[in-house]
PDB file of N, CA and C in Angstrom:
ATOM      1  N   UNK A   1      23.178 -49.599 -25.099  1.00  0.00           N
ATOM      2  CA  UNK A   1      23.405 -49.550 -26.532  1.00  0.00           C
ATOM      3  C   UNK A   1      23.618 -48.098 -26.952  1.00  0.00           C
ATOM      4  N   UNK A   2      24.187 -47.822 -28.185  1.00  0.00           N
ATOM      5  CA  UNK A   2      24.446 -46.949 -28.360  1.00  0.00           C
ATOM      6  C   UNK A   2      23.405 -46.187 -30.000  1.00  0.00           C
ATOM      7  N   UNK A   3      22.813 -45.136 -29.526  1.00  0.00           N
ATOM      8  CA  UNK A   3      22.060 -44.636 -31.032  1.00  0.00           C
ATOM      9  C   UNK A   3      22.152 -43.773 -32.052  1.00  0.00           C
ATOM     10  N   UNK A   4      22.362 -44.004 -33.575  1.00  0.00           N
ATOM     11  CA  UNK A   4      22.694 -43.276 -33.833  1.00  0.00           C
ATOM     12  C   UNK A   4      21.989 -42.485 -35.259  1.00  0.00           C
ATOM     13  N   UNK A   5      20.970 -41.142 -35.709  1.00  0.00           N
ATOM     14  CA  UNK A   5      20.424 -41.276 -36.547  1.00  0.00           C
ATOM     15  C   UNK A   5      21.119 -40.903 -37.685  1.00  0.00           C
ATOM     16  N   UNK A   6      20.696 -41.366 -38.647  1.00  0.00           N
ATOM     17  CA  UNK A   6      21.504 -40.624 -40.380  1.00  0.00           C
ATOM     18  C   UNK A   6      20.632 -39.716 -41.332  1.00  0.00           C
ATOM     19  N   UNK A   7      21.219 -39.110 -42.302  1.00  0.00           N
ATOM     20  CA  UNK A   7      20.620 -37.965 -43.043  1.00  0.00           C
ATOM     21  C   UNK A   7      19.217 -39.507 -43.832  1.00  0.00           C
ATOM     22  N   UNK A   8      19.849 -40.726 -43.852  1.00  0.00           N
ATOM     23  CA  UNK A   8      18.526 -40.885 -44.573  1.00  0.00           C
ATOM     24  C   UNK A   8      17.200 -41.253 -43.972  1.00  0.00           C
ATOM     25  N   UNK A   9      17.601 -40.963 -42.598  1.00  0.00           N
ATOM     26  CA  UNK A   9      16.165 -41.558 -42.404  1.00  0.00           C
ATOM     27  C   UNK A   9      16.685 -42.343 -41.212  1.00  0.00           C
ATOM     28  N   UNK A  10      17.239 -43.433 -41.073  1.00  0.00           N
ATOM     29  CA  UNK A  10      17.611 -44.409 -40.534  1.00  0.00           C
ATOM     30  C   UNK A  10      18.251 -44.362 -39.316  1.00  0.00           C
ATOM     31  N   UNK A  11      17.764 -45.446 -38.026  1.00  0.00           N
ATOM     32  CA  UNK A  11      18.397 -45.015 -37.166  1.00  0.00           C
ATOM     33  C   UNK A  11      19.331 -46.359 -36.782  1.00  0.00           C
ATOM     34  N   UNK A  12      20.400 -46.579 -36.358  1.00  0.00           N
ATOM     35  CA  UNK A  12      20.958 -47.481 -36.194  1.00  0.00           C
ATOM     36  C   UNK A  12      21.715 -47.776 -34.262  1.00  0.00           C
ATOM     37  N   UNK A  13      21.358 -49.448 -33.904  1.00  0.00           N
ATOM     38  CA  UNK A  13      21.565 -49.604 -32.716  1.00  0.00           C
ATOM     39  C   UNK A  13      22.955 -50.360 -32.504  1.00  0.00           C
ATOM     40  N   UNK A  14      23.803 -49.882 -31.507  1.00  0.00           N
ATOM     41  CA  UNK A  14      25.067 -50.277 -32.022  1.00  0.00           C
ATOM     42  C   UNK A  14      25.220 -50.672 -30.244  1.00  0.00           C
ATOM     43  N   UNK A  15      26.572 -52.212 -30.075  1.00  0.00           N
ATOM     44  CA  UNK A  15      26.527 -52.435 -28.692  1.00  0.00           C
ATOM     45  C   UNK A  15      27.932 -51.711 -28.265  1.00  0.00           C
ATOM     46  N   UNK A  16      27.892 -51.576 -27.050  1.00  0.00           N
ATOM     47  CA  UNK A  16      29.378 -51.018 -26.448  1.00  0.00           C
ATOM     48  C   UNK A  16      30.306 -51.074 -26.961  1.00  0.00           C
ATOM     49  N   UNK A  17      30.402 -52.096 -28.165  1.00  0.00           N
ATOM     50  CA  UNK A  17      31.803 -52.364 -28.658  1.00  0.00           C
ATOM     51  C   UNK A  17      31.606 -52.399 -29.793  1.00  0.00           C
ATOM     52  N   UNK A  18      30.862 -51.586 -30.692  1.00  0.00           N
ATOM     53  CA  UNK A  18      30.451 -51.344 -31.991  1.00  0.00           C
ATOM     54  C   UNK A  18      29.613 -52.378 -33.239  1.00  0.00           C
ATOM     55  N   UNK A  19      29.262 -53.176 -32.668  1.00  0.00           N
ATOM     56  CA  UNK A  19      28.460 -54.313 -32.863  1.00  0.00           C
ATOM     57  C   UNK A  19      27.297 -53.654 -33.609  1.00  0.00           C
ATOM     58  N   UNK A  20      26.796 -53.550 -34.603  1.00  0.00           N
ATOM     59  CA  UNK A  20      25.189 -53.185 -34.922  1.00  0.00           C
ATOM     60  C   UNK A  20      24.573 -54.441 -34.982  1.00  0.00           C
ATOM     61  N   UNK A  21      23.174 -53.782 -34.266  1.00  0.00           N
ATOM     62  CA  UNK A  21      22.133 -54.530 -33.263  1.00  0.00           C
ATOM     63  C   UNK A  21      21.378 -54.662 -33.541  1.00  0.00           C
ATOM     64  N   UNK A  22      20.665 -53.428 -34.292  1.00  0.00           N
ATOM     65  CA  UNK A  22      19.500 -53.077 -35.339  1.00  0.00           C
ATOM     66  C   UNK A  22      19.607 -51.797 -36.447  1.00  0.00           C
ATOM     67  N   UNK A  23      19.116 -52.378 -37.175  1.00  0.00           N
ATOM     68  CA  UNK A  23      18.417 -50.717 -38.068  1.00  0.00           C
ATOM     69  C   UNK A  23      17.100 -50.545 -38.278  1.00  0.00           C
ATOM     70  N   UNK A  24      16.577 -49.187 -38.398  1.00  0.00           N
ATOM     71  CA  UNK A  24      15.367 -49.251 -38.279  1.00  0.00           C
ATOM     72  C   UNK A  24      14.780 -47.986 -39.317  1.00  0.00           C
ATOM     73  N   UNK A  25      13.980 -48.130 -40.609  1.00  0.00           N
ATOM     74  CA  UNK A  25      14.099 -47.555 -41.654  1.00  0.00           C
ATOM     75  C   UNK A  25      12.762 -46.153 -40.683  1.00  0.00           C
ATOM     76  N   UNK A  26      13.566 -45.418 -39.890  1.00  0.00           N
ATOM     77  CA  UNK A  26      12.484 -44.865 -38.703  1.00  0.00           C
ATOM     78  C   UNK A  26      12.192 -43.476 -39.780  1.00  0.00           C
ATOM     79  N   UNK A  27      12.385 -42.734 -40.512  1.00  0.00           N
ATOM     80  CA  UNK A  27      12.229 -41.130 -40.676  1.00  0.00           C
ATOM     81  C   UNK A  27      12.455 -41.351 -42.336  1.00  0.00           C
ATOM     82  N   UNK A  28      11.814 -40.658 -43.273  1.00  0.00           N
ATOM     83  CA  UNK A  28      11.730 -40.547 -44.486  1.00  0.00           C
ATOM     84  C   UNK A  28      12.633 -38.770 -44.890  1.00  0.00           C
ATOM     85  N   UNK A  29      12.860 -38.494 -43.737  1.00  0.00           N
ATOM     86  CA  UNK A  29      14.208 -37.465 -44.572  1.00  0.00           C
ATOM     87  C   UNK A  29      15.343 -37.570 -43.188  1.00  0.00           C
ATOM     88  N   UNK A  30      16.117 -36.570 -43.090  1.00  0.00           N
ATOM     89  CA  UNK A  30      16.825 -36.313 -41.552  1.00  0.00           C
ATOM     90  C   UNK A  30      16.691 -36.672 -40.611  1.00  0.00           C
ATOM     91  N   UNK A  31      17.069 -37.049 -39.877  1.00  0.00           N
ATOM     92  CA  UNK A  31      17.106 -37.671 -38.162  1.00  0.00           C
ATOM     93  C   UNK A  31      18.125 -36.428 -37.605  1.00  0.00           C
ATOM     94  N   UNK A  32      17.483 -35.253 -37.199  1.00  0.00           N
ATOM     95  CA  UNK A  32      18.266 -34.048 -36.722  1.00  0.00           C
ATOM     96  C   UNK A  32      18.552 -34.479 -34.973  1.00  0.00           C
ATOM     97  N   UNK A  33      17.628 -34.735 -34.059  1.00  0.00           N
ATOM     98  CA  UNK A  33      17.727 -35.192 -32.979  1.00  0.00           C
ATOM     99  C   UNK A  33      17.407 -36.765 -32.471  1.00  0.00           C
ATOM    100  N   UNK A  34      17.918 -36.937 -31.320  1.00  0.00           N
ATOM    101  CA  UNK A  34      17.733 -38.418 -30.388  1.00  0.00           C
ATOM    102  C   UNK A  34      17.850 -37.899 -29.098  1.00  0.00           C
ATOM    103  N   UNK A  35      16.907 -38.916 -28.569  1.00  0.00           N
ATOM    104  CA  UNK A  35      17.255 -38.722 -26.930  1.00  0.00           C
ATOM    105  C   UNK A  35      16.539 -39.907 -26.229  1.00  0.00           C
ATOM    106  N   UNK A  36      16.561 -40.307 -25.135  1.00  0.00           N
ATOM    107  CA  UNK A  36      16.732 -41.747 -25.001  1.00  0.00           C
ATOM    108  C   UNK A  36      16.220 -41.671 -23.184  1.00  0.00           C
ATOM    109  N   UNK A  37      15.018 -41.830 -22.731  1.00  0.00           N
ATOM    110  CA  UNK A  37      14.804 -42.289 -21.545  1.00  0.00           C
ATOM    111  C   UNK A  37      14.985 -43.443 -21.057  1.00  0.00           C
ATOM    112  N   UNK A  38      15.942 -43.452 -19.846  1.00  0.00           N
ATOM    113  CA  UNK A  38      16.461 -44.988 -19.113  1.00  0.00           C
ATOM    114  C   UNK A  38      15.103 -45.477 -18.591  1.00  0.00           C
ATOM    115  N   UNK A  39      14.488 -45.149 -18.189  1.00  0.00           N
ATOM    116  CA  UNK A  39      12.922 -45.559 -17.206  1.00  0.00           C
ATOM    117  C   UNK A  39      12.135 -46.050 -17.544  1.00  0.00           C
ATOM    118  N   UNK A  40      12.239 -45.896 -18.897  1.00  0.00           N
ATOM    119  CA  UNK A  40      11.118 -46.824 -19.880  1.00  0.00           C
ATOM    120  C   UNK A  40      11.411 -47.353 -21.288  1.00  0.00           C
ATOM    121  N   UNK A  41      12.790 -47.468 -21.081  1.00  0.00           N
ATOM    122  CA  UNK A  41      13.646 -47.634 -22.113  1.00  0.00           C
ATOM    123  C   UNK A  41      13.062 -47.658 -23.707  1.00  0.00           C
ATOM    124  N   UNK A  42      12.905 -46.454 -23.694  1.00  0.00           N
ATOM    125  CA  UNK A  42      12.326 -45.490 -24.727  1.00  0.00           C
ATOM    126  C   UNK A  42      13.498 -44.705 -25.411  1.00  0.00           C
ATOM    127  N   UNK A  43      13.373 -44.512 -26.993  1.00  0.00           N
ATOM    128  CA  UNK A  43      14.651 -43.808 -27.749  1.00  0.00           C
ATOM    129  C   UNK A  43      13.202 -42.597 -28.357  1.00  0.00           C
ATOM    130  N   UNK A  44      13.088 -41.350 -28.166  1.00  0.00           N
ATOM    131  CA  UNK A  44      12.922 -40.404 -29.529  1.00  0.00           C
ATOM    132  C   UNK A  44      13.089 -40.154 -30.487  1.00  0.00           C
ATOM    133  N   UNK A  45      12.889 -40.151 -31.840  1.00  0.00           N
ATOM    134  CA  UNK A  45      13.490 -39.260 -32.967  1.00  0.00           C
ATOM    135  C   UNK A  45      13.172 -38.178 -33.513  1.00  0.00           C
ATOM    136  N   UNK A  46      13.565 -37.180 -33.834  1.00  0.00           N
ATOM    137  CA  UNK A  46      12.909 -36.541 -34.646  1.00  0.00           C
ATOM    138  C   UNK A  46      13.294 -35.509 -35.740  1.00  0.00           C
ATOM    139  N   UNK A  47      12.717 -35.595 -36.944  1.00  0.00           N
ATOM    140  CA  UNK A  47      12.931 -35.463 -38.568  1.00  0.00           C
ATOM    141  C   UNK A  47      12.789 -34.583 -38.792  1.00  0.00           C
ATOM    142  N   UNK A  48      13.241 -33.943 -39.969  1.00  0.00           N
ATOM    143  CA  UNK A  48      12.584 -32.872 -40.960  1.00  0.00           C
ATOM    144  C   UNK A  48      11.364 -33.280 -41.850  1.00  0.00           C
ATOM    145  N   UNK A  49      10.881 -34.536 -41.786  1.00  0.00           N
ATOM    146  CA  UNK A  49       9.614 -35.379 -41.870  1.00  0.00           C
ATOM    147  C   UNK A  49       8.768 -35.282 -41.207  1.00  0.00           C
ATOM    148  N   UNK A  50       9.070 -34.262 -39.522  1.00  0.00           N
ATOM    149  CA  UNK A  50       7.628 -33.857 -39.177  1.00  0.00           C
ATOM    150  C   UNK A  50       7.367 -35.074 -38.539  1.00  0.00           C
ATOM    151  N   UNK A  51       7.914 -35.943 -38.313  1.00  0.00           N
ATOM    152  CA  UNK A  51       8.005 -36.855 -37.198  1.00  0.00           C
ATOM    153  C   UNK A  51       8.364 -36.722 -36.056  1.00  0.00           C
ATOM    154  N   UNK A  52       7.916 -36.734 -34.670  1.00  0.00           N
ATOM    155  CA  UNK A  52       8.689 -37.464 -33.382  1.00  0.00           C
ATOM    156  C   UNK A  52       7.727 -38.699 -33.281  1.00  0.00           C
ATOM    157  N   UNK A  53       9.197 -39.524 -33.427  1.00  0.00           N
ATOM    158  CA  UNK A  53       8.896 -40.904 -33.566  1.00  0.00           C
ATOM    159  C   UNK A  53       9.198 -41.752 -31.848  1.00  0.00           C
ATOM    160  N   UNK A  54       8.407 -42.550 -31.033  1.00  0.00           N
ATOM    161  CA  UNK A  54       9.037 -43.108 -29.914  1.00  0.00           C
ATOM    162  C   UNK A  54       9.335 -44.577 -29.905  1.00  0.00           C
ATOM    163  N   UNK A  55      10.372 -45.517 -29.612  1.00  0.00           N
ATOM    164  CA  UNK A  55      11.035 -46.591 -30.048  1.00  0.00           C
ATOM    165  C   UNK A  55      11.328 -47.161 -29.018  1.00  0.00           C
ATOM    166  N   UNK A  56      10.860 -47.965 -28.725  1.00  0.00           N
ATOM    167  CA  UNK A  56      10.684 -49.263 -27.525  1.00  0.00           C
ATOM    168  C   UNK A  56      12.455 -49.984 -27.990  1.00  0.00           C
ATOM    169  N   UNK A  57      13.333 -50.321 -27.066  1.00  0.00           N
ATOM    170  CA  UNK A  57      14.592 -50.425 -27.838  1.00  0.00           C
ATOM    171  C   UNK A  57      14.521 -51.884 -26.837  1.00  0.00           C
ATOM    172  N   UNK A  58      15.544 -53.063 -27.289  1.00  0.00           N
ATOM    173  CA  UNK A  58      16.074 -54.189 -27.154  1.00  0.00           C
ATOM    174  C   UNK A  58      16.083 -54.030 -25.774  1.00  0.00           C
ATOM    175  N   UNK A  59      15.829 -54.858 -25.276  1.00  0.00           N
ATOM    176  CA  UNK A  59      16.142 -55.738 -23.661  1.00  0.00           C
ATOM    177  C   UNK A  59      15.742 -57.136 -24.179  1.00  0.00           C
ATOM    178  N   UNK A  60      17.035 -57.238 -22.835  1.00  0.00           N
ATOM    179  CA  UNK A  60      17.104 -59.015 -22.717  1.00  0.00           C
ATOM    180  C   UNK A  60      15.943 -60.391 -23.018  1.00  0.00           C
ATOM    181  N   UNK A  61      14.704 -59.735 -22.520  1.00  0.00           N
ATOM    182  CA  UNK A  61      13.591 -60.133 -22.187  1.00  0.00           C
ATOM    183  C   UNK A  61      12.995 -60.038 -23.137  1.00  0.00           C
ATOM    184  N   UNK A  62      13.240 -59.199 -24.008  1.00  0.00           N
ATOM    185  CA  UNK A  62      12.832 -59.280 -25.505  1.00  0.00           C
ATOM    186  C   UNK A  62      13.474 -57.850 -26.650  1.00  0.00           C
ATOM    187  N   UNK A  63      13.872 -58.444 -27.231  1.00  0.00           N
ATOM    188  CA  UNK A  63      15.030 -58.118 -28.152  1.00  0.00           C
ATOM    189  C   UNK A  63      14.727 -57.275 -29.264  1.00  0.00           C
ATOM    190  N   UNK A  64      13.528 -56.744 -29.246  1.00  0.00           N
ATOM    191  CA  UNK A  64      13.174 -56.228 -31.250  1.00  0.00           C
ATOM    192  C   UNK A  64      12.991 -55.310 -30.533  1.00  0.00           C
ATOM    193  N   UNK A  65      13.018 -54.252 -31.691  1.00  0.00           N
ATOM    194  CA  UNK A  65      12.865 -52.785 -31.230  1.00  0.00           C
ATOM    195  C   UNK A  65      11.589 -52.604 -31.927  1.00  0.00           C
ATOM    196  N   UNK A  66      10.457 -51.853 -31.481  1.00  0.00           N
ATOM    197  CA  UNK A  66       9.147 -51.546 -31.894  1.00  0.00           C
ATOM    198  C   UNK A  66       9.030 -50.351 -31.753  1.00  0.00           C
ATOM    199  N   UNK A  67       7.893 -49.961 -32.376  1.00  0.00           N
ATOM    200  CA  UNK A  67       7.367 -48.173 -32.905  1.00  0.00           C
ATOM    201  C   UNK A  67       6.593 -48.213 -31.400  1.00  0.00           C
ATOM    202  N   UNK A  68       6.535 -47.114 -30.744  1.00  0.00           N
ATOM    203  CA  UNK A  68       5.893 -46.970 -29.338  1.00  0.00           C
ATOM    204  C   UNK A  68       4.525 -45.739 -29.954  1.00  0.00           C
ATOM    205  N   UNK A  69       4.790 -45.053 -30.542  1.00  0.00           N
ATOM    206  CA  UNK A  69       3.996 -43.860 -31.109  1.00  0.00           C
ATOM    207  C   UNK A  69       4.593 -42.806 -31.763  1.00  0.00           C
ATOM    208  N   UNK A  70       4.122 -42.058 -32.423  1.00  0.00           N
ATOM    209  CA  UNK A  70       4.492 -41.067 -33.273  1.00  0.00           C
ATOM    210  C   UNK A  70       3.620 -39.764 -33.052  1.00  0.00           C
ATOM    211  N   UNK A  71       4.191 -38.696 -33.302  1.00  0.00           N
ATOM    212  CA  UNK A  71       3.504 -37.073 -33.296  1.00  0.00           C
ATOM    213  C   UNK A  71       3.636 -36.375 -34.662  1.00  0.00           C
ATOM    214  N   UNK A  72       2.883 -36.157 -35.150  1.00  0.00           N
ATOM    215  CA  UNK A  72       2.906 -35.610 -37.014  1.00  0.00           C
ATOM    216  C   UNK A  72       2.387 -34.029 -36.473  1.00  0.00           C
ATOM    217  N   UNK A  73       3.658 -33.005 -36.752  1.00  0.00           N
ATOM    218  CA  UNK A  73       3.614 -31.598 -36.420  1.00  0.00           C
ATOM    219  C   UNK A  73       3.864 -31.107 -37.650  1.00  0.00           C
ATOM    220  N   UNK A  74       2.291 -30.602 -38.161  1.00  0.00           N
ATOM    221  CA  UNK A  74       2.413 -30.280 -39.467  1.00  0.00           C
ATOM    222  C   UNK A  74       3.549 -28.974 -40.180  1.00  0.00           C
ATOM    223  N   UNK A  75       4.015 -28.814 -41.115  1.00  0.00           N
ATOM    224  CA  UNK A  75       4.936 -27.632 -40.874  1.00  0.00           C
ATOM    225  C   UNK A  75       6.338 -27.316 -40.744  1.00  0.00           C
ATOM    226  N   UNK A  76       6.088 -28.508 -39.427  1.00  0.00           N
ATOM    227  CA  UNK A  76       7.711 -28.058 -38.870  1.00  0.00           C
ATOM    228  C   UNK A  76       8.846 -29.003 -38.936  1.00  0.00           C
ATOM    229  N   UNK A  77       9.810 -28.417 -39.233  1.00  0.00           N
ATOM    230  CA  UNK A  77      11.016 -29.322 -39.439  1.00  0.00           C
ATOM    231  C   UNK A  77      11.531 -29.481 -38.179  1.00  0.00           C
ATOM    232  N   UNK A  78      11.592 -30.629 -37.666  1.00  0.00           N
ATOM    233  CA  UNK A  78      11.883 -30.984 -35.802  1.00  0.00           C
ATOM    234  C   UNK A  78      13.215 -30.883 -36.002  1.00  0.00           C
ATOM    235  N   UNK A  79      14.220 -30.277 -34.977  1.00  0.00           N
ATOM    236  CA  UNK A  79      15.092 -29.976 -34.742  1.00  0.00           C
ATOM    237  C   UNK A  79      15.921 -30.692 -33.611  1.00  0.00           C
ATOM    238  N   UNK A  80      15.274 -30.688 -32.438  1.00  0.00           N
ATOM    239  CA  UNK A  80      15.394 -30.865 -30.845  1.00  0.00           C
ATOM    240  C   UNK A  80      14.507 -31.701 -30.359  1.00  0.00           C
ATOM    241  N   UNK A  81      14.937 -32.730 -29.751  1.00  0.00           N
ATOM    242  CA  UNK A  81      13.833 -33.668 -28.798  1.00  0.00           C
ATOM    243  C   UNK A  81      15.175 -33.578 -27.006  1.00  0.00           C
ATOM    244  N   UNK A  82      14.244 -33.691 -26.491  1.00  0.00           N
ATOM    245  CA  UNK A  82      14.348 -34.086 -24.959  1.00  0.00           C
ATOM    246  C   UNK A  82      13.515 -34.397 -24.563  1.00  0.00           C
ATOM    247  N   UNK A  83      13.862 -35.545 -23.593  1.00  0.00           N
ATOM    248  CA  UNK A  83      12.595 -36.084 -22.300  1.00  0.00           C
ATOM    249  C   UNK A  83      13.007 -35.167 -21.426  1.00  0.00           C
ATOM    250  N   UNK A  84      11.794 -34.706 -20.605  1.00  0.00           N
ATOM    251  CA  UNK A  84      11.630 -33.665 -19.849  1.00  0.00           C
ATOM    252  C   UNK A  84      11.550 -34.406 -18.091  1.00  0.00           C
ATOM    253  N   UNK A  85      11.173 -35.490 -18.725  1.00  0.00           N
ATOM    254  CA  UNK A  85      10.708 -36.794 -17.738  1.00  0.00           C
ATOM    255  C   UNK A  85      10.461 -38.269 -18.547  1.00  0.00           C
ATOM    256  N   UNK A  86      10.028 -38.903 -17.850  1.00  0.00           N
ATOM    257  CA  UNK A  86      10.035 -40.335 -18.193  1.00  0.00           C
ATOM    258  C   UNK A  86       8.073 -39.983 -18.835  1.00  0.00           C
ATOM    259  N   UNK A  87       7.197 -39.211 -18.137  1.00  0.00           N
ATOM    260  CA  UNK A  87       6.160 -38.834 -18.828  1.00  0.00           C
ATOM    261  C   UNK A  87       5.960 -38.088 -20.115  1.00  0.00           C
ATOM    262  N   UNK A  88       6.931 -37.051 -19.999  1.00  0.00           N
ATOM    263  CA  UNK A  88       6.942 -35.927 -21.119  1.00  0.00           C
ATOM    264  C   UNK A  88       8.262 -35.581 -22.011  1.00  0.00           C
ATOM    265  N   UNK A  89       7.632 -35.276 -22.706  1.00  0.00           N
ATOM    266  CA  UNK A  89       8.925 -35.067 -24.036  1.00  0.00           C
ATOM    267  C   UNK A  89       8.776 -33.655 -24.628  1.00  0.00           C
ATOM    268  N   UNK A  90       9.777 -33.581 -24.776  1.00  0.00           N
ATOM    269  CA  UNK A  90       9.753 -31.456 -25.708  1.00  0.00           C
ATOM    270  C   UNK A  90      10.776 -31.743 -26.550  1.00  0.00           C
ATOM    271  N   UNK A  91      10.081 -30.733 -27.632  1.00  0.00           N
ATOM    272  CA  UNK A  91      10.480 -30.681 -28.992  1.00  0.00           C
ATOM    273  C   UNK A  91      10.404 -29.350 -29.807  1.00  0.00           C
ATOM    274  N   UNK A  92      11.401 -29.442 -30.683  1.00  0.00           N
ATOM    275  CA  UNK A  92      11.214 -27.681 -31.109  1.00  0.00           C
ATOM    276  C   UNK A  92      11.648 -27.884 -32.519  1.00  0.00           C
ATOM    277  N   UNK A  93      11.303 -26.918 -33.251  1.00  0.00           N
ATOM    278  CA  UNK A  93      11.379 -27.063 -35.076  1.00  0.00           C
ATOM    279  C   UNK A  93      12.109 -25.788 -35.456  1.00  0.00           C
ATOM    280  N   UNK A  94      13.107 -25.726 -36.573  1.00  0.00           N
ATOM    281  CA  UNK A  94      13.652 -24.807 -36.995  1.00  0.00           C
ATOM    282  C   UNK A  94      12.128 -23.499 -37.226  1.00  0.00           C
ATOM    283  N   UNK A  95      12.531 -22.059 -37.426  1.00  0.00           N
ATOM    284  CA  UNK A  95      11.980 -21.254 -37.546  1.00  0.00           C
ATOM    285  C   UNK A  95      10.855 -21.087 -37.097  1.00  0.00           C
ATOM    286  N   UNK A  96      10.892 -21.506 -35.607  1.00  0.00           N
ATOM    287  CA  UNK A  96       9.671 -21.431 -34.661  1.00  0.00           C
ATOM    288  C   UNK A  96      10.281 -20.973 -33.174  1.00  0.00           C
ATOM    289  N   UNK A  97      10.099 -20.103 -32.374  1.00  0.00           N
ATOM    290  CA  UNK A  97      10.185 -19.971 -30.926  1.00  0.00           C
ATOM    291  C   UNK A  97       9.886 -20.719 -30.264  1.00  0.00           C
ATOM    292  N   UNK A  98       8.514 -21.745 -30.583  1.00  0.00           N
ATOM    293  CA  UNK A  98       7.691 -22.295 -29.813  1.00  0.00           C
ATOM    294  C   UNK A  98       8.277 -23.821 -29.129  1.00  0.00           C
ATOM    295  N   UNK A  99       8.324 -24.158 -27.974  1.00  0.00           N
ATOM    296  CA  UNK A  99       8.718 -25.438 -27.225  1.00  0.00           C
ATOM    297  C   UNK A  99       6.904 -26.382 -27.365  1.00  0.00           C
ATOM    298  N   UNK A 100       7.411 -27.151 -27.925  1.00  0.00           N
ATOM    299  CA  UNK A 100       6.581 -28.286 -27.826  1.00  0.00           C
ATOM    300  C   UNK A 100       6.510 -29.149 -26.841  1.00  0.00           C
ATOM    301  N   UNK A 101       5.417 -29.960 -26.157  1.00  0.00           N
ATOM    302  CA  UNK A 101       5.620 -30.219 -25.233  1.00  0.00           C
ATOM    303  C   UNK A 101       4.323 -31.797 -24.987  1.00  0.00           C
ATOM    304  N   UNK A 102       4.738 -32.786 -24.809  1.00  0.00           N
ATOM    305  CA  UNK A 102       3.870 -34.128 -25.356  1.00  0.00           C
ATOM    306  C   UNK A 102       3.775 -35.094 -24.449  1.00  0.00           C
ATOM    307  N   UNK A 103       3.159 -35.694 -23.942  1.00  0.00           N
ATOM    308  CA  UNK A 103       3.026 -37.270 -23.399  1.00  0.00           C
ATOM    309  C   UNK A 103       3.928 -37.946 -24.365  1.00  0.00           C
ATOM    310  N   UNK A 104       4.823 -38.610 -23.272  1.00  0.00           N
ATOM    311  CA  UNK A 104       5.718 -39.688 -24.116  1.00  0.00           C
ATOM    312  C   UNK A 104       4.439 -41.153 -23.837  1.00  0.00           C
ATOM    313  N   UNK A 105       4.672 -41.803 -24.729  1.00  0.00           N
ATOM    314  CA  UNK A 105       3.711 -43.074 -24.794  1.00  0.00           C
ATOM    315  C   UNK A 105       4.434 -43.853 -23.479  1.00  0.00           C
ATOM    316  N   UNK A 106       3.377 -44.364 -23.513  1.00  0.00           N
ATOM    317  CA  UNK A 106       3.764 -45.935 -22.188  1.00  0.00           C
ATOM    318  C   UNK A 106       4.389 -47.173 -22.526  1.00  0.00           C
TER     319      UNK A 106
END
């Protein structure tokens, strides 16, 4: 599937052939980054809401997309998400040097 976030918040799941799949009212301002581990078929988000949000996404076997966990980084406007691994996730916020660095949920 394909993901995609919007300035309002919202992230939307779209199939190979442009089909939307889901929406998901995920972030209360910006959706600046996404990133998406195959291994545990896990999606990231993360906001100028100070969210990284983690999102259990559609398979066959069961189809709804669910909230996996969230990280509330007071302060910072999230910029950047990457999985580092299928364990860990990094994240970074405008007007900070600092790499963040987290247990992705199970």
């Amino acid at each position: 599937c394909i993901a995609c976030g919007y300035g309002s918040g919202k992230l939307r799941l779209f199939s190979g052939g442009g089909k939307k799949i889901a929406e998901i009212a995920a972030h209360s301002r910006w959706i600046n980054a996404i990133d998406y581990c195959p291994q545990t078929n896990t999606l990231a988000s993360a906001s100028e809401d100070m969210l990284l949000q983690f999102w259990k996404l559609p398979a066959a076997a069961d189809p709804k997309v669910a909230l996996k966990g969230s990280k509330f980084l007071k302060d910072c406007l999230l910029s950047g998400v990457k999985f580092a691994s299928a364990q860990q996730v990094a994240c970074v916020a405008y007007d900070t040097e600092k790499l963040f660095m987290f247990n992705a949920p199970q």
